[in-house]
C-alpha atoms as a PDB file:
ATOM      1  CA  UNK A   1      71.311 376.335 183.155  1.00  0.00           C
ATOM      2  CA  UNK A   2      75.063 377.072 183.002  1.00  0.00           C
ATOM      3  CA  UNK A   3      76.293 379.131 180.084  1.00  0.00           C
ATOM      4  CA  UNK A   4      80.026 377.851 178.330  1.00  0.00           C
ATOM      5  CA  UNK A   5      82.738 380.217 178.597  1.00  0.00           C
ATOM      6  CA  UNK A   6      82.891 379.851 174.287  1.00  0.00           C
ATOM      7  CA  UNK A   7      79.051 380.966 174.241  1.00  0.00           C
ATOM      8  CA  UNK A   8      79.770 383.396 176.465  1.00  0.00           C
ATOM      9  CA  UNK A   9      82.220 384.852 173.936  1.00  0.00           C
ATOM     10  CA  UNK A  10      79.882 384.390 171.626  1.00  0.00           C
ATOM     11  CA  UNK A  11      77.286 386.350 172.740  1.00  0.00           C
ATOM     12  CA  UNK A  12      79.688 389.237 174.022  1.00  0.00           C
ATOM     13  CA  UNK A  13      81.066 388.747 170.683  1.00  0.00           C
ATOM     14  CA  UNK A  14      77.657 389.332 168.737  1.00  0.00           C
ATOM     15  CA  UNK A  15      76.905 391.833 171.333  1.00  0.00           C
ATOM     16  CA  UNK A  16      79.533 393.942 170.008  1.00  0.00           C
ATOM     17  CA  UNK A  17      79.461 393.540 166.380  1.00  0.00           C
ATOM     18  CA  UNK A  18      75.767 394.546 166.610  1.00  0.00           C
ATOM     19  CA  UNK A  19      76.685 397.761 168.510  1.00  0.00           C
ATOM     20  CA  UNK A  20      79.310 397.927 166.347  1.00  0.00           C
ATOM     21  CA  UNK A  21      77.068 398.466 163.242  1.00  0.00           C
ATOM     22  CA  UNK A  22      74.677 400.519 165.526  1.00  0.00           C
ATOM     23  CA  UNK A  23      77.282 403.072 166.288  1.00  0.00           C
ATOM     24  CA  UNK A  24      78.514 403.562 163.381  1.00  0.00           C
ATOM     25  CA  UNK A  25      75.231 403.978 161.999  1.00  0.00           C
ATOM     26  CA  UNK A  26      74.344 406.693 164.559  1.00  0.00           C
ATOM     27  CA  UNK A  27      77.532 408.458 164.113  1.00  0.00           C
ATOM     28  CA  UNK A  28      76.480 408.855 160.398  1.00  0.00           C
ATOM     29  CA  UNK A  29      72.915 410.693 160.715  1.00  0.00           C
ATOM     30  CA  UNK A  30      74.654 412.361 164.409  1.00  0.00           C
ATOM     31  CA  UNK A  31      77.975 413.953 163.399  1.00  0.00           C
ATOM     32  CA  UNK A  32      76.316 416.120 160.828  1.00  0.00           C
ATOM     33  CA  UNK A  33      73.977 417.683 163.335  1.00  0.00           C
ATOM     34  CA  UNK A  34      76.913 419.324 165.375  1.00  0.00           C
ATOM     35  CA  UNK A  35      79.129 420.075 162.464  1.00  0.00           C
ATOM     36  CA  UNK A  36      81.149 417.354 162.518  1.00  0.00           C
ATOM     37  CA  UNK A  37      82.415 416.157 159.236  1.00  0.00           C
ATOM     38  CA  UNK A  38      83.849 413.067 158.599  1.00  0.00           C
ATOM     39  CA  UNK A  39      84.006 410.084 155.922  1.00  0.00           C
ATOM     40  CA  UNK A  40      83.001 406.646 156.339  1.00  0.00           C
ATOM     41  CA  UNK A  41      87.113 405.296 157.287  1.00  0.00           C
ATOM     42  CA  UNK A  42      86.641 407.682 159.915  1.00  0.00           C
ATOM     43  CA  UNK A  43      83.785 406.503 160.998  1.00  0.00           C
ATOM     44  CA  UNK A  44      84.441 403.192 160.560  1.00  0.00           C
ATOM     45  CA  UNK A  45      88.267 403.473 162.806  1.00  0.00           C
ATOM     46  CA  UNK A  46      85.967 406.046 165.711  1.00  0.00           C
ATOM     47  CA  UNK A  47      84.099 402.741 165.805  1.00  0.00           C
ATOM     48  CA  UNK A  48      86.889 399.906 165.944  1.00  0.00           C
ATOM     49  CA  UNK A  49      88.889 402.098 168.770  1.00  0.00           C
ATOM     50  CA  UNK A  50      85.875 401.387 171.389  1.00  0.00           C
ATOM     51  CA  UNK A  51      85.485 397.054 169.742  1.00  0.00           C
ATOM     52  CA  UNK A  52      88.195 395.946 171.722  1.00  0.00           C
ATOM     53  CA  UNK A  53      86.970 397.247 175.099  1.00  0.00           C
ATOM     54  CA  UNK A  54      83.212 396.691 174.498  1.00  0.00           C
ATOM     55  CA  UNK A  55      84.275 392.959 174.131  1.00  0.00           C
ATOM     56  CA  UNK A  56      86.400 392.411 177.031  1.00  0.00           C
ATOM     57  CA  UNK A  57      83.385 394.212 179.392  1.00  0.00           C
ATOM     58  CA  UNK A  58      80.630 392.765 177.462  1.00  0.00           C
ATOM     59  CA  UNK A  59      82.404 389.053 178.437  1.00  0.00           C
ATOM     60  CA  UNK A  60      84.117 389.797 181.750  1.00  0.00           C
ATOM     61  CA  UNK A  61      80.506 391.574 183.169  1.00  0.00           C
ATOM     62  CA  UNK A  62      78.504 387.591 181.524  1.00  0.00           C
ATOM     63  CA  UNK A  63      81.469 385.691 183.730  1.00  0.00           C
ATOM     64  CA  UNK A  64      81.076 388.064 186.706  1.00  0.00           C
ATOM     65  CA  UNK A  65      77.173 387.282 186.491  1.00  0.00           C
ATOM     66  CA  UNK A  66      77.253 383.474 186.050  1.00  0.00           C
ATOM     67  CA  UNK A  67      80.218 383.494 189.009  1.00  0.00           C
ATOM     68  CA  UNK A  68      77.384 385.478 191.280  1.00  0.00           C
ATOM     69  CA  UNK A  69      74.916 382.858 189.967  1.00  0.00           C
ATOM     70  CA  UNK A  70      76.696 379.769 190.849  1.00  0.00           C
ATOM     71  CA  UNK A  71      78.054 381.105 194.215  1.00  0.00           C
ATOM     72  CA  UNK A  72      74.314 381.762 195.074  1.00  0.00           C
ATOM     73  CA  UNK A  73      73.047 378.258 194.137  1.00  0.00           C
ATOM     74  CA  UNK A  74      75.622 376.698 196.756  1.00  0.00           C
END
């Protein structure tokens, strides 16, 4: 079965708002462990700087796959 380009945003999409809430999450309990000290804008902009890219590779790596797929059902 063929996955959409739109629910292949999707997923990449939820992908990343998941990891997203993850991270910043894990930066919380983690920074205080090696001394680093930070409030929650801080953590919250640490976390926004690395959205962007996590989206395009988190869609361009589903297209790359489904491109492999289809080539190797020819």
């Amino acid at each position: 079965m063929k996955q959409s380009r739109i629910m292949s945003m999707v997923e990449a999409a939820t992908n990343v708002v998941v990891g997203y809430v993850l991270a910043i999450a894990t930066q919380i309990v983690v920074f205080p462990w090696f001394g680093i000290e930070t409030g929650l804008a801080e953590h919250l902009t640490i976390g926004l700087a690395f959205v962007g890219v996590s989206l395009v590779r988190g869609y361009a790596l589903r297209r790359l796959f489904e491109a492999l797929r289809m080539r190797g059902t020819k």
